[in-house]
Protein backbone atom coordinates (compact mmCIF):
# COMPACT_ATOMS: atom_id res chain seq x y z
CA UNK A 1 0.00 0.00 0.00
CA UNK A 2 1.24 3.66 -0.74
CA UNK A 3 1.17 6.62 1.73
CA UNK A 4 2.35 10.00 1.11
CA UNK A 5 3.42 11.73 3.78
CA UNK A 6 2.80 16.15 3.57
CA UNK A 7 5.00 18.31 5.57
CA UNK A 8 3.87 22.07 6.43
CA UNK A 9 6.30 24.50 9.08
CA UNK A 10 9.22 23.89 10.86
CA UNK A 11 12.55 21.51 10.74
CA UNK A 12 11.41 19.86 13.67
CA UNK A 13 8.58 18.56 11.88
CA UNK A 14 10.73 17.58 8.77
CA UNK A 15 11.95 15.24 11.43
CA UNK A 16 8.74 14.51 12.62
CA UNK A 17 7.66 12.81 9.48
CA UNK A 18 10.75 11.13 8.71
CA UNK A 19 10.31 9.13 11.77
CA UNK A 20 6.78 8.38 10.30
CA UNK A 21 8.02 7.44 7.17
CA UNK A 22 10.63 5.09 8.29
CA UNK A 23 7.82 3.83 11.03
CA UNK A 24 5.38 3.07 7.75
CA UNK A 25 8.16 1.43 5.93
CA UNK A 26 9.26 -0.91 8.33
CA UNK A 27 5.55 -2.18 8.20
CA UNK A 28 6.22 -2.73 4.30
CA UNK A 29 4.32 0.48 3.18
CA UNK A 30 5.61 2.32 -0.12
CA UNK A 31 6.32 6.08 0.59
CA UNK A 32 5.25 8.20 -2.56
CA UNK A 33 5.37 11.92 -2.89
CA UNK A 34 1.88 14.08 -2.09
CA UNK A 35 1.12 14.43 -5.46
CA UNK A 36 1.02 10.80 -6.06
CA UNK A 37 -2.21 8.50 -5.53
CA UNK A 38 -2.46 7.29 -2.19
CA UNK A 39 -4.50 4.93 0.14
CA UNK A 40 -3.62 7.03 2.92
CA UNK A 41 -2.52 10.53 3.40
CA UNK A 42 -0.30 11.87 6.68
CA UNK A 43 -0.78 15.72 7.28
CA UNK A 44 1.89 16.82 9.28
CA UNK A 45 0.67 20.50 9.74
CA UNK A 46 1.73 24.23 11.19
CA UNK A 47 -0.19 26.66 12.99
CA UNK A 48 2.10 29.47 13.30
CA UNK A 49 0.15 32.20 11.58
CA UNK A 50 -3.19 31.99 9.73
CA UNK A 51 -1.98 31.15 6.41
CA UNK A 52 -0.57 28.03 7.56
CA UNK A 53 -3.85 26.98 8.62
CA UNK A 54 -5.69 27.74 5.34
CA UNK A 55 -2.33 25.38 3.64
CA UNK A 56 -2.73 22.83 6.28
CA UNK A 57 -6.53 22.40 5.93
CA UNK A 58 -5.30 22.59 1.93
CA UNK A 59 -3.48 19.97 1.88
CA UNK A 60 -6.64 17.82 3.08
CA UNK A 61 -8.30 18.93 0.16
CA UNK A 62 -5.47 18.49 -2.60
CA UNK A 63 -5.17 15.11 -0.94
CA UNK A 64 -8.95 13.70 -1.63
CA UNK A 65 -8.40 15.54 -4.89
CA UNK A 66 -6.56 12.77 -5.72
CA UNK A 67 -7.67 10.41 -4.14
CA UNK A 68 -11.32 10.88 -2.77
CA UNK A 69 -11.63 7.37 -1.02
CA UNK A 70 -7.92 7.62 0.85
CA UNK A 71 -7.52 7.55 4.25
CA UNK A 72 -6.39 11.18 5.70
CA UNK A 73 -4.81 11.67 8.81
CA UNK A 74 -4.24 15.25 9.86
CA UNK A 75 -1.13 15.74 13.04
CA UNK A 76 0.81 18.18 13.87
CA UNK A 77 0.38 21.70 15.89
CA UNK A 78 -2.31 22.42 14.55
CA UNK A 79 -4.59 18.88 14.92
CA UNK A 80 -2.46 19.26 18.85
CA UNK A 81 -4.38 22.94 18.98
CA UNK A 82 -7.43 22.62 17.60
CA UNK A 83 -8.58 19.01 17.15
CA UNK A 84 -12.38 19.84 17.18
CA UNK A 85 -12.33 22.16 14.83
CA UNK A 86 -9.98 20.18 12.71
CA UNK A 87 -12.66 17.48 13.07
CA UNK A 88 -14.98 19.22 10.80
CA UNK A 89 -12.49 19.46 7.76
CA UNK A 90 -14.49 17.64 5.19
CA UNK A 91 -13.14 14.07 4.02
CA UNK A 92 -10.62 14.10 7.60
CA UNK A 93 -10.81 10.44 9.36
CA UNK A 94 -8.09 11.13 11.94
CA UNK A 95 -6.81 13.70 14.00
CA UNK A 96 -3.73 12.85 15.75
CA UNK A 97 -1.62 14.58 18.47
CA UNK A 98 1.68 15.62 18.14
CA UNK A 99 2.91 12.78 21.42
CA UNK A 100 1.10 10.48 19.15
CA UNK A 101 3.00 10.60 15.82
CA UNK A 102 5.10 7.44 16.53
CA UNK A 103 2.23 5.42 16.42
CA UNK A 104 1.08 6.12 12.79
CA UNK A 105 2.14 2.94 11.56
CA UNK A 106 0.06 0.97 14.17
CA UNK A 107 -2.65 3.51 13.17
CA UNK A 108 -2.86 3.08 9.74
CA UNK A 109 -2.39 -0.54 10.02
CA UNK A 110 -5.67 -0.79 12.15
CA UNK A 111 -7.15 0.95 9.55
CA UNK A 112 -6.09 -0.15 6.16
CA UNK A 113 -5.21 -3.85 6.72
CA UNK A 114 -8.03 -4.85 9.37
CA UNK A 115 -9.17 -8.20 7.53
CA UNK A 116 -11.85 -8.41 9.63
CA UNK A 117 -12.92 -4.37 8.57
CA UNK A 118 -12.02 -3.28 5.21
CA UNK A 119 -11.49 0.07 5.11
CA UNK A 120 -14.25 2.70 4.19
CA UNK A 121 -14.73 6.70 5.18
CA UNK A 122 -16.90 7.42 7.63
CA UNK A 123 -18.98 10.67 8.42
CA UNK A 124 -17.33 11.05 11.23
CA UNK A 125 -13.05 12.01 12.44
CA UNK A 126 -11.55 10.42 14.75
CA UNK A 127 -9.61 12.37 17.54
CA UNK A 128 -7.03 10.73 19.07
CA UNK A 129 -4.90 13.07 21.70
CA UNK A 130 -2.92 12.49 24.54
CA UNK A 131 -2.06 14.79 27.18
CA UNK A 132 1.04 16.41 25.67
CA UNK A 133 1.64 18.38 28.97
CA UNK A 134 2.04 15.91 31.27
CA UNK A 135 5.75 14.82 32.44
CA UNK A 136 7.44 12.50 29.44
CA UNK A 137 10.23 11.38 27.88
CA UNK A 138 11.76 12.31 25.09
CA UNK A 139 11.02 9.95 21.76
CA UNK A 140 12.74 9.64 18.72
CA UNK A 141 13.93 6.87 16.35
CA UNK A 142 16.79 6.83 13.79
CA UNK A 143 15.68 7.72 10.06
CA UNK A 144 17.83 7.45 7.00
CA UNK A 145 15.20 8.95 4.81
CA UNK A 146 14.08 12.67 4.68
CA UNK A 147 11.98 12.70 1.71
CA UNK A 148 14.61 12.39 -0.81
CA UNK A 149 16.66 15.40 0.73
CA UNK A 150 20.12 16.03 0.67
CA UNK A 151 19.90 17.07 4.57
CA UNK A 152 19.46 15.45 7.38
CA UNK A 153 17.08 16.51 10.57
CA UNK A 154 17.94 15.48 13.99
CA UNK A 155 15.73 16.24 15.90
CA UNK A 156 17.76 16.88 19.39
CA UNK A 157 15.32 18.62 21.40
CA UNK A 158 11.20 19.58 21.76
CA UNK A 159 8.47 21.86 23.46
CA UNK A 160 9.49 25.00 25.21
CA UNK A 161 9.11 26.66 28.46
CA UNK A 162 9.12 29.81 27.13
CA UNK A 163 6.07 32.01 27.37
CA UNK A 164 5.98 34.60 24.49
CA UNK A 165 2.71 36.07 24.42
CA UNK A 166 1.96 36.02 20.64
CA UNK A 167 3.12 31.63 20.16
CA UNK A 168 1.39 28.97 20.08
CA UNK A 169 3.76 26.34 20.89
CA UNK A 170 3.93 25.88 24.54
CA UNK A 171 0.20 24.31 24.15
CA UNK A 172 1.38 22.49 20.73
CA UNK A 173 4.56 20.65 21.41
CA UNK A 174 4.53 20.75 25.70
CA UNK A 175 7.58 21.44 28.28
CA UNK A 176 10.89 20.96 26.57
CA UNK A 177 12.19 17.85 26.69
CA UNK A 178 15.97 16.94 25.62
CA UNK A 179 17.28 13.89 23.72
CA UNK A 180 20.15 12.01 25.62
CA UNK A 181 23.74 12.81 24.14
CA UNK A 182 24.47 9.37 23.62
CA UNK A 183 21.25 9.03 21.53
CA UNK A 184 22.11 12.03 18.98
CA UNK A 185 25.19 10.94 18.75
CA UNK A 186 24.14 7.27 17.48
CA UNK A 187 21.35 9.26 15.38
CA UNK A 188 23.85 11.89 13.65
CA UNK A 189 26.83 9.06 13.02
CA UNK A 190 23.78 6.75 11.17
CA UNK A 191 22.63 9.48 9.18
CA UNK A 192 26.24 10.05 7.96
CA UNK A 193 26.61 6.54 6.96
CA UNK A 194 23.73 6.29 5.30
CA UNK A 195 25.06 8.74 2.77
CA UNK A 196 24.09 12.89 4.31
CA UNK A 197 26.38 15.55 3.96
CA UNK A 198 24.15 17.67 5.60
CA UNK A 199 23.18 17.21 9.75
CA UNK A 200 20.85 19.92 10.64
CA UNK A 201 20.21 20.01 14.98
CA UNK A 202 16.98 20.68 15.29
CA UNK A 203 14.04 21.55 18.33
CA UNK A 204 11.45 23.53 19.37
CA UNK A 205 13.95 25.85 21.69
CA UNK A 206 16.93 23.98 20.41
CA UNK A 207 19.59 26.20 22.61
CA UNK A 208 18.13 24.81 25.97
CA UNK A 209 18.91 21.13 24.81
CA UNK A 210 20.15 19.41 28.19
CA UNK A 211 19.66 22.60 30.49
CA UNK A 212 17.63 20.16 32.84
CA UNK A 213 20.91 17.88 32.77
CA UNK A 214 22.98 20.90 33.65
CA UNK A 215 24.91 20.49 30.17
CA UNK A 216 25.03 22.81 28.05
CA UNK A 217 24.00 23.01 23.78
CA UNK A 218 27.79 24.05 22.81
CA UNK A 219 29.10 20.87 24.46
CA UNK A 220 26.71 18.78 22.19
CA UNK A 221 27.41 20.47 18.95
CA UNK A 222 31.46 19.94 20.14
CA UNK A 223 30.67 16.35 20.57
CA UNK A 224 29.06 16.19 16.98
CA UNK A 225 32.07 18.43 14.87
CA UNK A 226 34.27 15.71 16.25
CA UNK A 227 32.97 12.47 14.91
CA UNK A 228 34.69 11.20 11.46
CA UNK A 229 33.05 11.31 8.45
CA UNK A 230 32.35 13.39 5.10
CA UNK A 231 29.67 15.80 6.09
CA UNK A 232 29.08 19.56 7.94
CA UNK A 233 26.71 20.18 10.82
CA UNK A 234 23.77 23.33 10.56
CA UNK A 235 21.91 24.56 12.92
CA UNK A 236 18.41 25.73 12.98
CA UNK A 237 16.84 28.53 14.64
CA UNK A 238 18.61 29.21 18.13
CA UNK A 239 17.15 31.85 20.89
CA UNK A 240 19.81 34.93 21.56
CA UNK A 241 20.16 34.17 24.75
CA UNK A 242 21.09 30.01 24.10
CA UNK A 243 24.49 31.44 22.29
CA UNK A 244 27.35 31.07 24.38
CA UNK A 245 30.67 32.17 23.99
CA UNK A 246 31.43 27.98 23.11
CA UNK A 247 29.34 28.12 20.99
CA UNK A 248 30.65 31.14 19.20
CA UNK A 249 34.44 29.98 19.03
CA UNK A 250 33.38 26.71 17.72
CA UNK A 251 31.35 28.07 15.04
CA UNK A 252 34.50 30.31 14.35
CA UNK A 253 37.25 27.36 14.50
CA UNK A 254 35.62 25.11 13.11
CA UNK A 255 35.12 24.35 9.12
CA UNK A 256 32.54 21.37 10.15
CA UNK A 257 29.98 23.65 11.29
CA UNK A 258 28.27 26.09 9.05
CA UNK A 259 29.43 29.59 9.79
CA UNK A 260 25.46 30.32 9.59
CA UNK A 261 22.94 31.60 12.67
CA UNK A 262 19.32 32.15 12.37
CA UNK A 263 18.53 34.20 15.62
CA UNK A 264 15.05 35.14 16.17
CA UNK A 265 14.37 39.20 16.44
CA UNK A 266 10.62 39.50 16.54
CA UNK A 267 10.93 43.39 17.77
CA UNK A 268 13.80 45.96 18.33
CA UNK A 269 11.86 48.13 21.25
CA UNK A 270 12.00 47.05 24.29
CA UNK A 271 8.36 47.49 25.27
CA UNK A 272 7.41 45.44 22.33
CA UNK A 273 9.76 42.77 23.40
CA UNK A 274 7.92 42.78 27.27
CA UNK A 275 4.95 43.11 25.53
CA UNK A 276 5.52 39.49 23.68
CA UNK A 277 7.43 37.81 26.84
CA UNK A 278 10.59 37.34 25.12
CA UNK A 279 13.39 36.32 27.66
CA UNK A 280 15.86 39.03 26.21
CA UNK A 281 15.95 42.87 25.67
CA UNK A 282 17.70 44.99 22.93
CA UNK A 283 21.03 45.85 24.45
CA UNK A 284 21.48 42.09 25.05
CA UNK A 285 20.34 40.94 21.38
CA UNK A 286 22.42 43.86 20.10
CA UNK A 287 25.88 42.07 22.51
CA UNK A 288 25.29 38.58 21.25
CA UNK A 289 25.10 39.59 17.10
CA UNK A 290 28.20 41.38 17.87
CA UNK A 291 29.92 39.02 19.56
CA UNK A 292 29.23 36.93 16.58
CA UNK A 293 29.53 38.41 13.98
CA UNK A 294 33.27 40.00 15.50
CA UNK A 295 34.22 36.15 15.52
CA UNK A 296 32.61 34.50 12.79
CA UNK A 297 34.31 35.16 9.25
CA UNK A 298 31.47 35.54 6.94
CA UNK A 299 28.46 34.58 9.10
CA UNK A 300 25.50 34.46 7.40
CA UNK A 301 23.02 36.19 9.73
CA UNK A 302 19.11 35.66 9.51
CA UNK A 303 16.14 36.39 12.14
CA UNK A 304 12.36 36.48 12.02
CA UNK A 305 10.91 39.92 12.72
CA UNK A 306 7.23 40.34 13.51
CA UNK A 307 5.79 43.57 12.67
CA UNK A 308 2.42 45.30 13.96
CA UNK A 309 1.93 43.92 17.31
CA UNK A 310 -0.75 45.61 19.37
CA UNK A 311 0.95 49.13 20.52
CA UNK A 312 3.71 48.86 17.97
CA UNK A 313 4.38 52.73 17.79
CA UNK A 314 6.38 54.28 15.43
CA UNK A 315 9.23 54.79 17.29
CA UNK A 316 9.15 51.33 18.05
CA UNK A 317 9.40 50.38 14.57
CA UNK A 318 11.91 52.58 13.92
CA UNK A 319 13.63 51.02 16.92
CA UNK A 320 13.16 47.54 14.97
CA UNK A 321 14.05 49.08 11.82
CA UNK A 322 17.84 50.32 12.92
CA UNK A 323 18.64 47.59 14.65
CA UNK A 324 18.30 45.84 11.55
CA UNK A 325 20.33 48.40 9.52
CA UNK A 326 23.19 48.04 12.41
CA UNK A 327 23.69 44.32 11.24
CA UNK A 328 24.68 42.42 8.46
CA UNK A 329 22.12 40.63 7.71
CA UNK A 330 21.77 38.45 4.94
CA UNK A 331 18.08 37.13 4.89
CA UNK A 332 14.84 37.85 7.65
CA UNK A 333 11.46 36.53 7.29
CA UNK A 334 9.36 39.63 8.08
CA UNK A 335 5.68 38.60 9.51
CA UNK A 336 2.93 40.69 10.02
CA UNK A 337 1.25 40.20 13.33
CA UNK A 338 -2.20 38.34 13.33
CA UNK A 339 -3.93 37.47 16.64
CA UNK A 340 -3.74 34.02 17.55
CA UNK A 341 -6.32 32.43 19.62
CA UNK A 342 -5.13 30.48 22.49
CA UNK A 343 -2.50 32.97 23.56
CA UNK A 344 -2.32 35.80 25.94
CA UNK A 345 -1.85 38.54 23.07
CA UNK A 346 -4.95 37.55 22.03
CA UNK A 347 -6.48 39.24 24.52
CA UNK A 348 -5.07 42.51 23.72
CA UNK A 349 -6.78 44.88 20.93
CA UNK A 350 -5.19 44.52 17.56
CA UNK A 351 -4.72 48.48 16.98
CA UNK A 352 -2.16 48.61 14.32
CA UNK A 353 -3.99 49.24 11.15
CA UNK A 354 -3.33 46.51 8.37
CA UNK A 355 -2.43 49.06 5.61
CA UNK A 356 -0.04 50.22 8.46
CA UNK A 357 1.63 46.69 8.96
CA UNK A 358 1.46 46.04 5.54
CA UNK A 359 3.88 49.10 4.86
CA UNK A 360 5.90 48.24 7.60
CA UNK A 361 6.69 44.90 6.51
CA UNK A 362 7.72 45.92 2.88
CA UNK A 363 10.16 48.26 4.53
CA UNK A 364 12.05 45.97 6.34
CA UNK A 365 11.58 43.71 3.34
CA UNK A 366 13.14 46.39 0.97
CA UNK A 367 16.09 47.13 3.53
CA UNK A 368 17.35 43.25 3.73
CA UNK A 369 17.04 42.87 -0.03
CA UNK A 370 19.52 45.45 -0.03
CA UNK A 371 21.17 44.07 2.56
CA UNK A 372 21.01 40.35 1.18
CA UNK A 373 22.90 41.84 -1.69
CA UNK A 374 25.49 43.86 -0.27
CA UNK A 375 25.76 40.79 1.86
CA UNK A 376 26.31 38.13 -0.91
CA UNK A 377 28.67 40.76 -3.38
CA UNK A 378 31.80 40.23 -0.72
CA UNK A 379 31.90 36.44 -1.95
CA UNK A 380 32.45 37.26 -5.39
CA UNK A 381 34.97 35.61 -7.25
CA UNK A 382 35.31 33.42 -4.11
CA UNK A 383 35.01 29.53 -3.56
CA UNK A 384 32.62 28.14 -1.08
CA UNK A 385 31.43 24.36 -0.30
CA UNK A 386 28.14 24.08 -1.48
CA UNK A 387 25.73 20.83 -0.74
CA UNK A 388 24.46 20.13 -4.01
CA UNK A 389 20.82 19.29 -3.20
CA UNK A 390 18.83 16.14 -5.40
CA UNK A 391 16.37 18.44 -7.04
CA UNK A 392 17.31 20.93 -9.81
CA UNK A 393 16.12 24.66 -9.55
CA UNK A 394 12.86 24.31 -11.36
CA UNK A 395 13.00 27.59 -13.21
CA UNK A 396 16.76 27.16 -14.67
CA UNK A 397 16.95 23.65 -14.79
CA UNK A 398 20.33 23.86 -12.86
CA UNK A 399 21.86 22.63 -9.86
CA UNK A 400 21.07 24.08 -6.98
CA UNK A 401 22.26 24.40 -3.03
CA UNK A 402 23.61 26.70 -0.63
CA UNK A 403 27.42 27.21 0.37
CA UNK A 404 28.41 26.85 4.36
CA UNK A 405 26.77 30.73 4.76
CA UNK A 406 23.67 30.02 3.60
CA UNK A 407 23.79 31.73 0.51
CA UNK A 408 21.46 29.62 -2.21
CA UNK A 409 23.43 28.61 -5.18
CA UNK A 410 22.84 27.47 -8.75
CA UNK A 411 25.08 26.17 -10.96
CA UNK A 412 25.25 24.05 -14.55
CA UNK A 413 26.42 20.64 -14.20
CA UNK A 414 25.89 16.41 -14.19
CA UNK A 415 23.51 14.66 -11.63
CA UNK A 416 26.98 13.25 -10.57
CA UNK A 417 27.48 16.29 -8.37
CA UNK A 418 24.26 15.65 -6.67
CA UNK A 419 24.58 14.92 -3.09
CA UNK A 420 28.21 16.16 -2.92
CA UNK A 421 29.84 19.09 -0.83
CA UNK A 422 31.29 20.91 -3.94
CA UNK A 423 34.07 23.88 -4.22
CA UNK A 424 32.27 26.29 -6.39
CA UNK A 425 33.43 29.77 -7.28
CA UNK A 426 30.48 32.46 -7.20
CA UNK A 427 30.52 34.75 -10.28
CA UNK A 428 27.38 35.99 -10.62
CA UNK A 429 25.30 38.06 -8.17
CA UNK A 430 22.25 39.72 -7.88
CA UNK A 431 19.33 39.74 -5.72
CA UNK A 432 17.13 37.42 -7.49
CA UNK A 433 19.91 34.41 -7.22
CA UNK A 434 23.74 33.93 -7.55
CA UNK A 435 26.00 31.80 -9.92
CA UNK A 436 28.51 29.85 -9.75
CA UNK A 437 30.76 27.24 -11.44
CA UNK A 438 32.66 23.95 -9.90
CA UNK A 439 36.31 25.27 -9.04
């Protein structure tokens, strides 16, 4: 039987469904892509703003499209938030919680290959949710297949004990939880065998990995530069405040890791930044970029900036706005703020105009196109190791991937270099893509 697994959001849940997928294929199911026909389709959905809701509930639809008599199971942060109202989707038969994804297989077993029950949809969903607060464990299996990617996920790390005002994800993914050492370890040196160049850490709140073992993040990603083996470690988005000084001088020394940091913003004013609950302020956002960026040759630098939460004044834009223009940056995703329910901003009025939020956001989005490409014009001419990824740009036909920086690459060349950490020369820049050619 085929199932086609759909993945919506974050790297974490890029994990998420590998572990399904390897979970299904150990039973002897046949992983196709989601725009193959199915018997069963796994939803692995995001709730982080409302437009991944409307692609999440989507995906349902493009799914029976296909296949009107599959089975569709719908998991993730949003089924975790709002199962009932998931329930209604029209053709949905399961709704599963996010500490329930490792039983899919079981799941769809029950459900597909019941001899005694053939399959057939029902009128009604199933909801199947377990407490994802109370005290557990932390679950993971090995996978050596992440949808045909180049990259590997490892998943170190989940749920937060953060409590930003405007996020959902306390009440989606639980208290954090760490992976053991030993585990990752075992995880990162099978992925490597099995043929990635590529080990991104991932996790809800990824920099607090072992703080309730008293170890720190930097000793892990130490640990992992060391082993043997063909291949560079990334990590994913990391809290300003999780960045040590270890952390910082490894990433500096050390060619293994990826001279790259994704370091969440969300505001420049310190009111706003109360106002959401974020665990930092702007002097001590403003010391950890420079630290890095002092250290790191070359650091690519993004963040994610929300714009147009309630009381957002225009001095605390412009607060946002040259804190930006202080840094190098060399990408930001730039949201506009939409009340979520479930969270404490939520509560508060939503007075910032949308016209108003809508120009804000194209201004920061003008200023790090400009800075993107100021950014990207210093490597010109130079040679960088770029993971040549398994699909080809779609619009060029080229290769495509992204050098240690995280600057996204195309090049011409065989399928041979597919899968490969390449020396390629940039030659070509502009803010739309850049060039390059095997050294």
């Amino acid at each position: 039987m085929k199932i086609s697994c759909i993945t919506l959001g974050c790297r974490t849940n890029q994990h998420d469904t590998a572990e399904m997928q390897t979970l299904l294929e150990r039973e002897g199911f046949s992983i196709v892509n989601g725009k193959e026909k199915a018997d069963a389709y796994v939803i692995n959905t995001c709730t982080v703003t409302q437009r991944s809701d409307t692609s999440s509930r989507l995906a349902v639809k493009k799914s029976l499209d296909i296949n009107p008599d599959a089975l569709v199971v719908f998991t993730g942060c949003y089924a975790q938030l709002n199962p009932a109202e998931a329930s209604q989707i029209h053709g949905l038969d399961v709704v599963l919680g996010n500490a329930d994804k490792l039983d899919i297989a079981n799941l769809i077993k029950k459900k597909l290959l019941n001899p005694d029950q053939p399959w057939e949809k029902e009128a009604s969903t199933e909801i199947i949710m377990s407490d994802i607060h109370k005290k557990r464990i932390f679950r993971t299996i090995p996978v050596q297949n992440f949808q045909g990617m180049t990259k590997a996920f490892i998943k170190v790390q989940t749920g937060c004990d953060e409590r930003c005002s405007f996020c959902t994800v306390v009440k989606a993914r639980g208290k954090s939880v760490s992976d053991t050492r030993e585990n990752i370890i075992q995880n990162v040196e099978q992925a490597v065998a099995s043929g990635f160049k590529e080990i991104t850490l991932t996790g809800i709140n990824l920099g607090t990995w072992g703080m309730e073992r008293n170890e720190t993040f930097s000793s892990l990603v130490h640990d992992i530069v060391e082993l043997s083996g063909d291949f560079r470690v990334r990590l994913s988005s990391i809290n300003p405040m999780e960045i040590d000084n270890n952390l910082i001088q490894l990433m500096a020394e050390t060619e293994k890791l990826c001279s790259h940091l994704h370091i969440p913003l969300q505001s420049g004013d310190d009111t706003i930044l109360k106002a959401m609950r974020r665990n930092y302020n702007r002097r001590q956002y403003l010391d950890v970029v420079q630290r890095a960026i002092t250290a790191i040759p070359g650091l690519g630098l993004g963040a994610d900036v929300i714009v147009g939460f309630p009381d957002e004044t225009e001095e605390a834009f412009e607060n946002t706005r040259s804190l930006i223009e202080q840094f190098p940056f060399s990408y930001l995703h730039v949201f506009s703020y939409s009340p979520r329910r479930g969270t404490e901003a939520y509560q508060i009025k939503d007075n910032v105009p949308g016209n108003i939020k809508k120009q804000r956001n194209q201004i920061l989005t003008q200023l790090v196109n400009q800075k993107a490409l100021k950014y990207r014009e210093q490597f010109i001419n130079e040679t960088e190791m770029v993971l040549v990824e398994n699909q080809r740009d779609t619009k060029s036909g080229w290769l495509k991937g992204h050098t240690s920086n995280y600057i996204p690459v195309i090049l011409e060349g065989s399928d041979s270099l597919k899968n490969n950490l390449v020396p390629i020369t940039l030659q070509n820049i502009s803010e739309k893509q850049v060039t390059g050619c095997v050294q």
